[in-house]
C-alpha atoms as a PDB file:
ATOM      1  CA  UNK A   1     -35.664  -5.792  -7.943  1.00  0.00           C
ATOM      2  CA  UNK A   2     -34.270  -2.131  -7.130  1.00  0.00           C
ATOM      3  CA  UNK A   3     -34.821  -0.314  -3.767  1.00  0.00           C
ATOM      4  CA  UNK A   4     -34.594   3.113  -3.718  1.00  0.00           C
ATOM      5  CA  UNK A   5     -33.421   4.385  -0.440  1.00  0.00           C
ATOM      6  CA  UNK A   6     -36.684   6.757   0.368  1.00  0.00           C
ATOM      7  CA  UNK A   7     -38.692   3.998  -0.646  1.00  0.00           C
ATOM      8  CA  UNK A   8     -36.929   2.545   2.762  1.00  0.00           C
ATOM      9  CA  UNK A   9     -36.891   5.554   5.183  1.00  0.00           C
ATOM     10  CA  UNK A  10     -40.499   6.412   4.157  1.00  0.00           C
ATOM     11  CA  UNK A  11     -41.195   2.676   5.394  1.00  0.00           C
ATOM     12  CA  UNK A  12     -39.581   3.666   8.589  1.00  0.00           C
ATOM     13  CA  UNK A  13     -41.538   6.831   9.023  1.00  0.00           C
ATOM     14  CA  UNK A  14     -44.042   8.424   7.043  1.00  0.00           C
ATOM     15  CA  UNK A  15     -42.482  12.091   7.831  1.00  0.00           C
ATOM     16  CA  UNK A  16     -39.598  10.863   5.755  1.00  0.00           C
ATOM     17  CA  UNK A  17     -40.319  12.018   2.571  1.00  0.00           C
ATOM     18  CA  UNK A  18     -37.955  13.833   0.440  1.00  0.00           C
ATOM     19  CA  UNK A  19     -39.776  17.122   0.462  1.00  0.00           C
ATOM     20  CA  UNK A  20     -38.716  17.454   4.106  1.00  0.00           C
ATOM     21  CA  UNK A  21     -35.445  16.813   3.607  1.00  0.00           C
ATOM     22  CA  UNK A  22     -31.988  18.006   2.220  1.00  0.00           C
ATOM     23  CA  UNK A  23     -29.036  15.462   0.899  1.00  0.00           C
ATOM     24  CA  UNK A  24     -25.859  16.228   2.334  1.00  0.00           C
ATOM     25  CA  UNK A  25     -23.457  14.292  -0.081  1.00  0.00           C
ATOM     26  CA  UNK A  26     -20.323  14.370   1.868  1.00  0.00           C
ATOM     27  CA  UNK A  27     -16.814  14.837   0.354  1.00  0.00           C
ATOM     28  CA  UNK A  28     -13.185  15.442   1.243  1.00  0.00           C
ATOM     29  CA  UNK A  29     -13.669  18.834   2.900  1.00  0.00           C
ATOM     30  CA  UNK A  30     -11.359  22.251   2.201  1.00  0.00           C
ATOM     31  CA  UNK A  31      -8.970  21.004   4.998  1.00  0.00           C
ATOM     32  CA  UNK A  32      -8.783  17.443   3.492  1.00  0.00           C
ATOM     33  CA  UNK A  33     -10.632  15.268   6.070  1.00  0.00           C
ATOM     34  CA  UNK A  34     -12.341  12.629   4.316  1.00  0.00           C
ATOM     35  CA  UNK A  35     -15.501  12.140   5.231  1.00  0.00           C
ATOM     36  CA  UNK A  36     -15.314   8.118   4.827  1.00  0.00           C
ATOM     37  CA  UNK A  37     -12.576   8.101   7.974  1.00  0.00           C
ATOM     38  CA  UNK A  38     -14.295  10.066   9.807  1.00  0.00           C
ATOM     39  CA  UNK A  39     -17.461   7.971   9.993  1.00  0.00           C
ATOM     40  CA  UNK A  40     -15.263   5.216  10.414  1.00  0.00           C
ATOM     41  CA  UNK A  41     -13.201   6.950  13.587  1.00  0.00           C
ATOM     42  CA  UNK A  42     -17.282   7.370  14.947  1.00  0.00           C
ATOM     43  CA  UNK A  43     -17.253  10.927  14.626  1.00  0.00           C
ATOM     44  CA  UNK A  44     -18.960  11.938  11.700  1.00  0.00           C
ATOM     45  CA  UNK A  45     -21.729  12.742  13.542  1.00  0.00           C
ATOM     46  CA  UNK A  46     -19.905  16.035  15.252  1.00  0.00           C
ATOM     47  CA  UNK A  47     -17.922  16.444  11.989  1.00  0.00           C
ATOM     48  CA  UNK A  48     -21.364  17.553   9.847  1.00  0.00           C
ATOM     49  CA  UNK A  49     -22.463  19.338  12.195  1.00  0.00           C
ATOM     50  CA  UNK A  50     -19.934  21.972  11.263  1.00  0.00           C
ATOM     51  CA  UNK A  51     -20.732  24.377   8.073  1.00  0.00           C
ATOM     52  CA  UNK A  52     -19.295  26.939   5.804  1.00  0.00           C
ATOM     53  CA  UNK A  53     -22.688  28.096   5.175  1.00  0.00           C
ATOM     54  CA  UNK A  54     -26.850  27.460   6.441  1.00  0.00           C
ATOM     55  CA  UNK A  55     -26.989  24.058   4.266  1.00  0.00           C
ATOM     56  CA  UNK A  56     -29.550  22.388   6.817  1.00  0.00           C
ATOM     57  CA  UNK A  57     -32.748  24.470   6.238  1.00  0.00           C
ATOM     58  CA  UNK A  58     -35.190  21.563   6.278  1.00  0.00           C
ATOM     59  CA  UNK A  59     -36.424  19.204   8.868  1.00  0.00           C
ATOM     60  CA  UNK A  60     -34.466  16.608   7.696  1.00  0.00           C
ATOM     61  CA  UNK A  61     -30.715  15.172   6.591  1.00  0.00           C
ATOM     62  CA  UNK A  62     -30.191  12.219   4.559  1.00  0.00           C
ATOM     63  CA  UNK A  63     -25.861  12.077   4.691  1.00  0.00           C
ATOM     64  CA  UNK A  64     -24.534   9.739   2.212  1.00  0.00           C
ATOM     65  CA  UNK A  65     -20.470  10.015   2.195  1.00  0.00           C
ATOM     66  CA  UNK A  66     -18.271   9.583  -1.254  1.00  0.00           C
ATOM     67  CA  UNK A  67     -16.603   5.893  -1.640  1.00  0.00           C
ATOM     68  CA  UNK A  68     -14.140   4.823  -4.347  1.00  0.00           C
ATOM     69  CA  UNK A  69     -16.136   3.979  -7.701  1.00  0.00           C
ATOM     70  CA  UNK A  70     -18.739   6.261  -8.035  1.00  0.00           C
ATOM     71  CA  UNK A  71     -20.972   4.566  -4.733  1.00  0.00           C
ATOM     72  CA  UNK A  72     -22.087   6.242  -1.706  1.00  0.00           C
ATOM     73  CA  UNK A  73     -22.564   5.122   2.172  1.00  0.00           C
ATOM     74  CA  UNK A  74     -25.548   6.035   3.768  1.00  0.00           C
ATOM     75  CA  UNK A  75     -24.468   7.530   7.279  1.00  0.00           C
ATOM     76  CA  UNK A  76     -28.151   8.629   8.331  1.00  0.00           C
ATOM     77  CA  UNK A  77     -31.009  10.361   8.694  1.00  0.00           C
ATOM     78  CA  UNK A  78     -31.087  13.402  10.883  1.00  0.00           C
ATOM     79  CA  UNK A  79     -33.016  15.648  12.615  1.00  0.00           C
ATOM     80  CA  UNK A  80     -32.066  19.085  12.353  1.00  0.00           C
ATOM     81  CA  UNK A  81     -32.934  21.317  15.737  1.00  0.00           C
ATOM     82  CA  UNK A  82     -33.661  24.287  15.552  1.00  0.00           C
ATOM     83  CA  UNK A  83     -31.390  27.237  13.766  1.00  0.00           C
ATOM     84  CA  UNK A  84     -27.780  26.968  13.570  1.00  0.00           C
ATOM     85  CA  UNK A  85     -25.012  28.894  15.664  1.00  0.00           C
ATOM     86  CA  UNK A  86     -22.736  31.243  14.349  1.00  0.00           C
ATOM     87  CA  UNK A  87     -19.444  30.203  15.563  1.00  0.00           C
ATOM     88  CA  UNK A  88     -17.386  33.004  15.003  1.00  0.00           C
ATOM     89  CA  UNK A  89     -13.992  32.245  16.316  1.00  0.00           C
ATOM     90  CA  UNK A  90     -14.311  29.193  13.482  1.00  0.00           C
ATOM     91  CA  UNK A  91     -16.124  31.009  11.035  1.00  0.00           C
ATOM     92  CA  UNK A  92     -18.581  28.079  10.594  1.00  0.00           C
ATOM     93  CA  UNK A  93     -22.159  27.416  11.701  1.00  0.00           C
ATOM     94  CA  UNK A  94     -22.694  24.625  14.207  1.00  0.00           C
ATOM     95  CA  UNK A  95     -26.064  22.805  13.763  1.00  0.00           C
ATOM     96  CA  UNK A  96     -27.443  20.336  16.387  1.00  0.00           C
ATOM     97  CA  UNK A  97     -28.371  17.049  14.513  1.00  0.00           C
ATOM     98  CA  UNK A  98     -29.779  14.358  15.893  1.00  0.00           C
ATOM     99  CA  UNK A  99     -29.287  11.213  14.310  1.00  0.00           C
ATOM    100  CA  UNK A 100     -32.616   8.689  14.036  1.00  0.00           C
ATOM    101  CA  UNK A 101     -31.987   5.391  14.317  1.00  0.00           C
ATOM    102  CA  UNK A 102     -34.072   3.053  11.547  1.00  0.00           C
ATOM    103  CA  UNK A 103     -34.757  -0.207  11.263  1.00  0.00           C
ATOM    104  CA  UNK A 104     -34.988  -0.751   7.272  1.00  0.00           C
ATOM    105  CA  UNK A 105     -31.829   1.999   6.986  1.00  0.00           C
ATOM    106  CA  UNK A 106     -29.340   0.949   9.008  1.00  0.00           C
ATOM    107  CA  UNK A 107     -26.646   3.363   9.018  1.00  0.00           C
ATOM    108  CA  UNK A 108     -23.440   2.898   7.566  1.00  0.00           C
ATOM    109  CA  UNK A 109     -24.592  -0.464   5.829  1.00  0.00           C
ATOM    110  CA  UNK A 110     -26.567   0.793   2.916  1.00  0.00           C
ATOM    111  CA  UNK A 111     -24.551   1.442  -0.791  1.00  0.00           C
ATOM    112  CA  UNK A 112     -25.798   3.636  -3.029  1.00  0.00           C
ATOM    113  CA  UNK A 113     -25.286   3.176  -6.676  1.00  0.00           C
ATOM    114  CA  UNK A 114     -25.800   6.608  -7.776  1.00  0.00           C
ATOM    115  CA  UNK A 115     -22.898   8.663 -10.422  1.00  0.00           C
ATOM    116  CA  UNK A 116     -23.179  11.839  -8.960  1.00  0.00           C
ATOM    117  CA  UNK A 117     -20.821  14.124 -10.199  1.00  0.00           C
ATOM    118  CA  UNK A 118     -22.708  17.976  -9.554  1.00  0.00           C
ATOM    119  CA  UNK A 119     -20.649  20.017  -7.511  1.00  0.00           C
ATOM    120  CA  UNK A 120     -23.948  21.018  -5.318  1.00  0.00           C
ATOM    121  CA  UNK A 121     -23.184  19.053  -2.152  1.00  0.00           C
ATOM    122  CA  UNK A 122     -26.718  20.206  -0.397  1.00  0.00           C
ATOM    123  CA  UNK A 123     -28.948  19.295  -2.730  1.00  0.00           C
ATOM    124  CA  UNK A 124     -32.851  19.116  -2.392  1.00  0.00           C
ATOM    125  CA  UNK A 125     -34.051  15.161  -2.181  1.00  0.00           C
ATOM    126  CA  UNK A 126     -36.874  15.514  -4.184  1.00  0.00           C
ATOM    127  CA  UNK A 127     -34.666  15.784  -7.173  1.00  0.00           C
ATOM    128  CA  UNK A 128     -32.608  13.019  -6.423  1.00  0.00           C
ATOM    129  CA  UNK A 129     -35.264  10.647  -4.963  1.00  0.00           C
ATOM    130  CA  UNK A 130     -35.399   7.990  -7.797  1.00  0.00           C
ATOM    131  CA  UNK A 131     -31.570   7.952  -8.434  1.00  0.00           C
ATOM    132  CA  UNK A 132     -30.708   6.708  -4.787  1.00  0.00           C
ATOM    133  CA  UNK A 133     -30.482   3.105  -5.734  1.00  0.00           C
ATOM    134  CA  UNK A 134     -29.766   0.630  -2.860  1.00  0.00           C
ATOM    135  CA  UNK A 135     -26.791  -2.007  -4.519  1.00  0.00           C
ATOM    136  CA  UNK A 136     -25.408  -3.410  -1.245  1.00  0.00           C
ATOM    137  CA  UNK A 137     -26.346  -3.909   2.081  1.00  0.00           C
ATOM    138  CA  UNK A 138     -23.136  -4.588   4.092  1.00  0.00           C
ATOM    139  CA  UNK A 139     -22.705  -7.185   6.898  1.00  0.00           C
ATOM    140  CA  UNK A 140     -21.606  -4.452   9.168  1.00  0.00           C
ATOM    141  CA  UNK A 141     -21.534  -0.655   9.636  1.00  0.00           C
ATOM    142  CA  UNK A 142     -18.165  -0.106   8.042  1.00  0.00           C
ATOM    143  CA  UNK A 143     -15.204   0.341  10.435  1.00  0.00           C
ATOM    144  CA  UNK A 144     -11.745  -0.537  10.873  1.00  0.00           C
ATOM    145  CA  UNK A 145     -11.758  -4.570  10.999  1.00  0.00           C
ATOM    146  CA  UNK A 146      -9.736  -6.006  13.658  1.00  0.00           C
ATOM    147  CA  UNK A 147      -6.087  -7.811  12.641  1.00  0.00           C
ATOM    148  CA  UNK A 148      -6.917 -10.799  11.475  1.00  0.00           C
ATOM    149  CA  UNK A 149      -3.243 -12.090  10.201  1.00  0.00           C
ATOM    150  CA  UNK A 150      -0.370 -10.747   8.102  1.00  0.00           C
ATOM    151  CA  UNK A 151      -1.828 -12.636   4.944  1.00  0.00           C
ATOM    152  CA  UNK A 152      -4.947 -10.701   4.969  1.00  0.00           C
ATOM    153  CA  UNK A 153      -3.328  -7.514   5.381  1.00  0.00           C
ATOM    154  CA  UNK A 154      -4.904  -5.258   2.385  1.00  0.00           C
ATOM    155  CA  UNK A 155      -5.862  -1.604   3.377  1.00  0.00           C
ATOM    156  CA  UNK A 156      -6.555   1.289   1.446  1.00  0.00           C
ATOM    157  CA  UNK A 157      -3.740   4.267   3.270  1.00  0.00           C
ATOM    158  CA  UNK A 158      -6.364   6.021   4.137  1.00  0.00           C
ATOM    159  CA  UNK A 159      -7.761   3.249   6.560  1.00  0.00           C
ATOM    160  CA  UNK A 160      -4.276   3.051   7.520  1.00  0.00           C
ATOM    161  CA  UNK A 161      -4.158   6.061   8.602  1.00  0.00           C
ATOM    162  CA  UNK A 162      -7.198   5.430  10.829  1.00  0.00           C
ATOM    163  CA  UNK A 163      -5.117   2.282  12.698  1.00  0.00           C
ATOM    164  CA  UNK A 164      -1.657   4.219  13.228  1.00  0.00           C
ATOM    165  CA  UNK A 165      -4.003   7.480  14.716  1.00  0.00           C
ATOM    166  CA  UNK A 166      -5.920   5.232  16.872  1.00  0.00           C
ATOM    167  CA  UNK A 167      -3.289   2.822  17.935  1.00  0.00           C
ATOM    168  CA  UNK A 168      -5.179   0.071  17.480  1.00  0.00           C
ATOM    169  CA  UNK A 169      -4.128  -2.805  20.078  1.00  0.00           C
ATOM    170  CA  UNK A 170      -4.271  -5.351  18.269  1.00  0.00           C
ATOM    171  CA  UNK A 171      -2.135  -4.194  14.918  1.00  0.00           C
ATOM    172  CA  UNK A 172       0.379  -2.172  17.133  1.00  0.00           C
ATOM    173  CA  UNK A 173       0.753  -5.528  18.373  1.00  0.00           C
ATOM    174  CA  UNK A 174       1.209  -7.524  15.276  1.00  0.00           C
ATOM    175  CA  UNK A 175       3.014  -4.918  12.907  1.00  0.00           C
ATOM    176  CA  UNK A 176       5.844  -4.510  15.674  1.00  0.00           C
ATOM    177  CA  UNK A 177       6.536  -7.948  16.003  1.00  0.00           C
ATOM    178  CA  UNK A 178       8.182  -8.584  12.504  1.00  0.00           C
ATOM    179  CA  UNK A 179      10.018  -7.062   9.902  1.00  0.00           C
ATOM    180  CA  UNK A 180       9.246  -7.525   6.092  1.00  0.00           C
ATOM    181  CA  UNK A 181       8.479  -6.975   2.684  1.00  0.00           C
ATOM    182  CA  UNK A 182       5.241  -4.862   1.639  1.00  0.00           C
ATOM    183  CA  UNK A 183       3.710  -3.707  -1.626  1.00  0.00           C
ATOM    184  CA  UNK A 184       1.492  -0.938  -2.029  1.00  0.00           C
ATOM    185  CA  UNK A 185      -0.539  -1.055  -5.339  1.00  0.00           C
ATOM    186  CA  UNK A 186      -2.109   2.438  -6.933  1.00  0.00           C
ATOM    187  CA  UNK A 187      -5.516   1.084  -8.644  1.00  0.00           C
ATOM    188  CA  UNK A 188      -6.088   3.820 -10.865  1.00  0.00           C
ATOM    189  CA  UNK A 189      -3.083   2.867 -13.019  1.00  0.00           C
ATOM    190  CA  UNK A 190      -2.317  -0.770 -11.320  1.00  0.00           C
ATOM    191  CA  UNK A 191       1.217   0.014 -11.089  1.00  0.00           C
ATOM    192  CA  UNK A 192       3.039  -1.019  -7.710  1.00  0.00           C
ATOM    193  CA  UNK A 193       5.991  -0.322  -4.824  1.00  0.00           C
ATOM    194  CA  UNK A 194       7.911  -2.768  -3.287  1.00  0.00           C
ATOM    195  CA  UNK A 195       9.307  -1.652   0.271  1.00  0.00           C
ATOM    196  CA  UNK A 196      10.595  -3.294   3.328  1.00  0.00           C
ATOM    197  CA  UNK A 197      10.122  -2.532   6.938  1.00  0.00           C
ATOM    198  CA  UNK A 198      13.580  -3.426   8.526  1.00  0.00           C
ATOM    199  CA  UNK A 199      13.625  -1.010  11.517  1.00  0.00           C
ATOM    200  CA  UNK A 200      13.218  -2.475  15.265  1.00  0.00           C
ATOM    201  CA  UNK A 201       9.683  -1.817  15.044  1.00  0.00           C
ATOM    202  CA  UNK A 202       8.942  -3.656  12.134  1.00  0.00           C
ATOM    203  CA  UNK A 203       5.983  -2.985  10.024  1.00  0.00           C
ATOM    204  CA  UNK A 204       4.540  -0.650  12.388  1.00  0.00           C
ATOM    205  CA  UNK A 205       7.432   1.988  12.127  1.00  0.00           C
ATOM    206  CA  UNK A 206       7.433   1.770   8.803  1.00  0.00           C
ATOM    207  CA  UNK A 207       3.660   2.381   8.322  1.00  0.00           C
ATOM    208  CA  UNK A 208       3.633   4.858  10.549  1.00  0.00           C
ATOM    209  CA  UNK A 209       5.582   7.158   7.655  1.00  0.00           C
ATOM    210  CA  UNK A 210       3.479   5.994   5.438  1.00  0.00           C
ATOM    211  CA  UNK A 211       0.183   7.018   7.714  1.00  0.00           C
ATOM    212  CA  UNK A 212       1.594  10.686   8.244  1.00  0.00           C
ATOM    213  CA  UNK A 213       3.547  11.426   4.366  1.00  0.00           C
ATOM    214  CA  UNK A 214       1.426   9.241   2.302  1.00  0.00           C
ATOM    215  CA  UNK A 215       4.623   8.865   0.241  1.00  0.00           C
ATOM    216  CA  UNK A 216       7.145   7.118   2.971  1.00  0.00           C
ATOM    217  CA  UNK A 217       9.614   9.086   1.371  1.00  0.00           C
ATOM    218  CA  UNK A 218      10.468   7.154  -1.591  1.00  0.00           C
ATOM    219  CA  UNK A 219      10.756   9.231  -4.853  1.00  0.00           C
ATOM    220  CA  UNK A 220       8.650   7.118  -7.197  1.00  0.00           C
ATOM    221  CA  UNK A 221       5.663   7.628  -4.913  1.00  0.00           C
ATOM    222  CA  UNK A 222       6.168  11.167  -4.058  1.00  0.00           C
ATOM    223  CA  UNK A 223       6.583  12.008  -7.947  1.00  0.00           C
ATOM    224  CA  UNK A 224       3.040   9.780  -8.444  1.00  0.00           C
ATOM    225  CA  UNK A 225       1.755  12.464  -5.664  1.00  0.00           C
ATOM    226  CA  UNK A 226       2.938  15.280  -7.259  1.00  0.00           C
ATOM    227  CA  UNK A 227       0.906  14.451 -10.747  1.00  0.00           C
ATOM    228  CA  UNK A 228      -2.830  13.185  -8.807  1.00  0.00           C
ATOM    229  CA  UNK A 229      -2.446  14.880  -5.539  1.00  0.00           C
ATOM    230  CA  UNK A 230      -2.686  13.425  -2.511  1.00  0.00           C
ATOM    231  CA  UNK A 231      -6.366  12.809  -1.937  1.00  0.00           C
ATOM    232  CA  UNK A 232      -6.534   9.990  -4.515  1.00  0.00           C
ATOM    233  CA  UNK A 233      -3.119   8.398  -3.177  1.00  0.00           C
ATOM    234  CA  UNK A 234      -5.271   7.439  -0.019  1.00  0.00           C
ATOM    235  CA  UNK A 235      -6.961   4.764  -2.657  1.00  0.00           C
ATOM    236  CA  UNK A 236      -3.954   2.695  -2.450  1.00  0.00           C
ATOM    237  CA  UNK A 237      -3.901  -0.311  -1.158  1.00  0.00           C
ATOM    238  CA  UNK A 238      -0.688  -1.745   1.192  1.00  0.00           C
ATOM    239  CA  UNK A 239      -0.474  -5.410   1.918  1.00  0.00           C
ATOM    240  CA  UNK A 240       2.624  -7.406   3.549  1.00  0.00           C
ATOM    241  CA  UNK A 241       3.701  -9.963   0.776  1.00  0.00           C
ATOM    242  CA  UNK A 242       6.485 -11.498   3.257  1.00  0.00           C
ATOM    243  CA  UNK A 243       7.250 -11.109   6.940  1.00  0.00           C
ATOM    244  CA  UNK A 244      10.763 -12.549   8.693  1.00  0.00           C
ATOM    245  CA  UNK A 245      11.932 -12.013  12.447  1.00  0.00           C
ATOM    246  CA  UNK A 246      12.293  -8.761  13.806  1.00  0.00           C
ATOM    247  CA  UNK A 247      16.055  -9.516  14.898  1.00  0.00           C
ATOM    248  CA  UNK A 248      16.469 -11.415  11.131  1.00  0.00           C
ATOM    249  CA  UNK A 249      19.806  -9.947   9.009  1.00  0.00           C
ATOM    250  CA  UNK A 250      19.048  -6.897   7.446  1.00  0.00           C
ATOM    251  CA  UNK A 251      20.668  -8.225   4.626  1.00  0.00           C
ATOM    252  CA  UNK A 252      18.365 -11.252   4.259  1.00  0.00           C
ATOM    253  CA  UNK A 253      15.371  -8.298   4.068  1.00  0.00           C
ATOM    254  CA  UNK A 254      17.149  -7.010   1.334  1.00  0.00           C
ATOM    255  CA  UNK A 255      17.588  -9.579  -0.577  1.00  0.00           C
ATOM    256  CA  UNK A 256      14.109 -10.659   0.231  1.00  0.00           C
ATOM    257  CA  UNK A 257      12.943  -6.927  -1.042  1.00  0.00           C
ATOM    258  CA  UNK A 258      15.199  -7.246  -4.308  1.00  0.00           C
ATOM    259  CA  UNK A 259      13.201 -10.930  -5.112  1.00  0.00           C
ATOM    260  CA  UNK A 260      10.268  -9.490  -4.868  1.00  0.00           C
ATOM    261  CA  UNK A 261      10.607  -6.182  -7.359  1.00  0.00           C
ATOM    262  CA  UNK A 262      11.952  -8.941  -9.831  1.00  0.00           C
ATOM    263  CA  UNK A 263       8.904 -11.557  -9.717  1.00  0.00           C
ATOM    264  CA  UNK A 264       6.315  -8.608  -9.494  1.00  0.00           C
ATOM    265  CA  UNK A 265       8.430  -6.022 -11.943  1.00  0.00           C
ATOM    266  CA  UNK A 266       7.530  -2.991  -9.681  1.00  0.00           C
ATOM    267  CA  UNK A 267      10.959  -1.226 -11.080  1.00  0.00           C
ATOM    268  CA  UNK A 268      10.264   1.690 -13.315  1.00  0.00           C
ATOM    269  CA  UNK A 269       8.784   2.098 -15.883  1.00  0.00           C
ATOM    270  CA  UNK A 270       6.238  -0.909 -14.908  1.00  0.00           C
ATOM    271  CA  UNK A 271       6.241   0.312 -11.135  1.00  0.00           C
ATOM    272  CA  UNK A 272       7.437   2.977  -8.944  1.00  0.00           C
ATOM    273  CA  UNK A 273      10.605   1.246  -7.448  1.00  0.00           C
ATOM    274  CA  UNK A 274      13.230   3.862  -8.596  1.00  0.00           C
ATOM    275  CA  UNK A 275      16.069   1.178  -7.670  1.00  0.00           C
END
């Protein structure tokens, strides 16, 4: 059996009905924030509050932010207080929103199966209300996990991103411990890159390029960015296939590196290695 999200909220409160409210379906924004790492930094709250134009004219906010596939996060429901402020040295309006806590919508747990493609981003619920289709209810709010060990290293770049800007403890710890071999993996096309972190700081240096170029500098990658742009090259996924001492032989990593781009063919034109 299918639940429709306002068949939820309205459970949590009768003024919940879609009539009162406005979707906000959030997406990479003209600056290229993604609304996904935001929410999962903990400040998407602030971060919607912030508009181009006066999107918020109704009571109500039901935020649902873009996720690979075609699915959507449910971030909220929120109250929207009174008119918004022109912010003129930002050229935005700021709205105060205040987020409702619900027990049958628990914020960032709810999926949405729901293929919208419109460009509308602020769209009235009432048009939408039998189309937000609950598939998933996740375990937790999603969020950065904490390390759990090198073999169950597999992050999208964009959550990367998220760990090298926050300096998480706990990874800064682990990734600059060893050196190694990595493989990032673009899904769209499931072609790969083999790469090695052999710098003192092991895996942490070396994903720290990664986190602020996307690319890391290596030509098969950046040509890859060049034809999709760089939005959907935060889809990728990195993962450590093999780790060795930080004060190993450099030339044991590379031989170690070389291995690898043979058993998983990652040279062009079946990958991205260039070498």
């Amino acid at each position: 059996m299918s639940l429709a999200l306002f068949d939820l909220l309205e459970l949590s409160s009768a003024e919940f009905i879609p009539e009162k409210c406005k979707l906000h379906f959030a997406r990479p924004n003209l600056v290229g924030e993604h609304p996904l790492e935001v929410f999962k930094r903990g400040e998407f709250d602030d971060w919607q509050c912030w508009q181009t134009k006066r999107n918020f004219e109704r009571p109500f906010v039901v935020s649902l932010i873009a996720m690979p596939g075609g699915q959507w996060l449910f971030a909220g429901i929120y109250k929207s207080e009174g008119s918004p402020k022109w912010e003129p040295e930002y050229n935005l309006w700021l709205y105060t929103l205040e987020f409702l806590a619900t027990e049958k919508t628990p914020a960032g747990r709810l999926v949405i199966n729901y293929d919208y493609r419109d460009r509308q981003t602020y769209p009235y619920a009432e048009k939408h209300r039998d189309l937000l289709i609950v598939s998933e209810i996740l375990k937790e709010p999603a969020s950065i996990e904490s390390f759990d060990g090198y073999r169950d290293v597999n992050l999208a770049l964009a959550d990367l991103q998220i760990i090298i800007a926050r300096e998480l403890p706990d990874w800064r710890a682990a990734l600059s411990s060893v050196k190694g071999i990595y493989l990032i993996t673009d899904p769209e096309n499931g072609k790969s890159y083999v790469g090695k972190a052999d710098g003192i700081s092991g895996f942490w240096g070396r994903f720290c390029q990664y986190a602020n170029s996307i690319h890391g500098m290596n030509r098969g990658l950046i040509s890859r960015i060049e034809d999709i742009g760089a939005e959907p090259a935060l889809n990728w996924r990195i993962t450590i296939l093999e780790v060795v001492d930080l004060y190993a032989d450099n030339d044991t990593v590379n031989m170690r590196e070389s291995f690898w781009k043979n058993v998983l063919m990652t040279r062009a034109p079946f990958g991205y290695n260039l070498n």
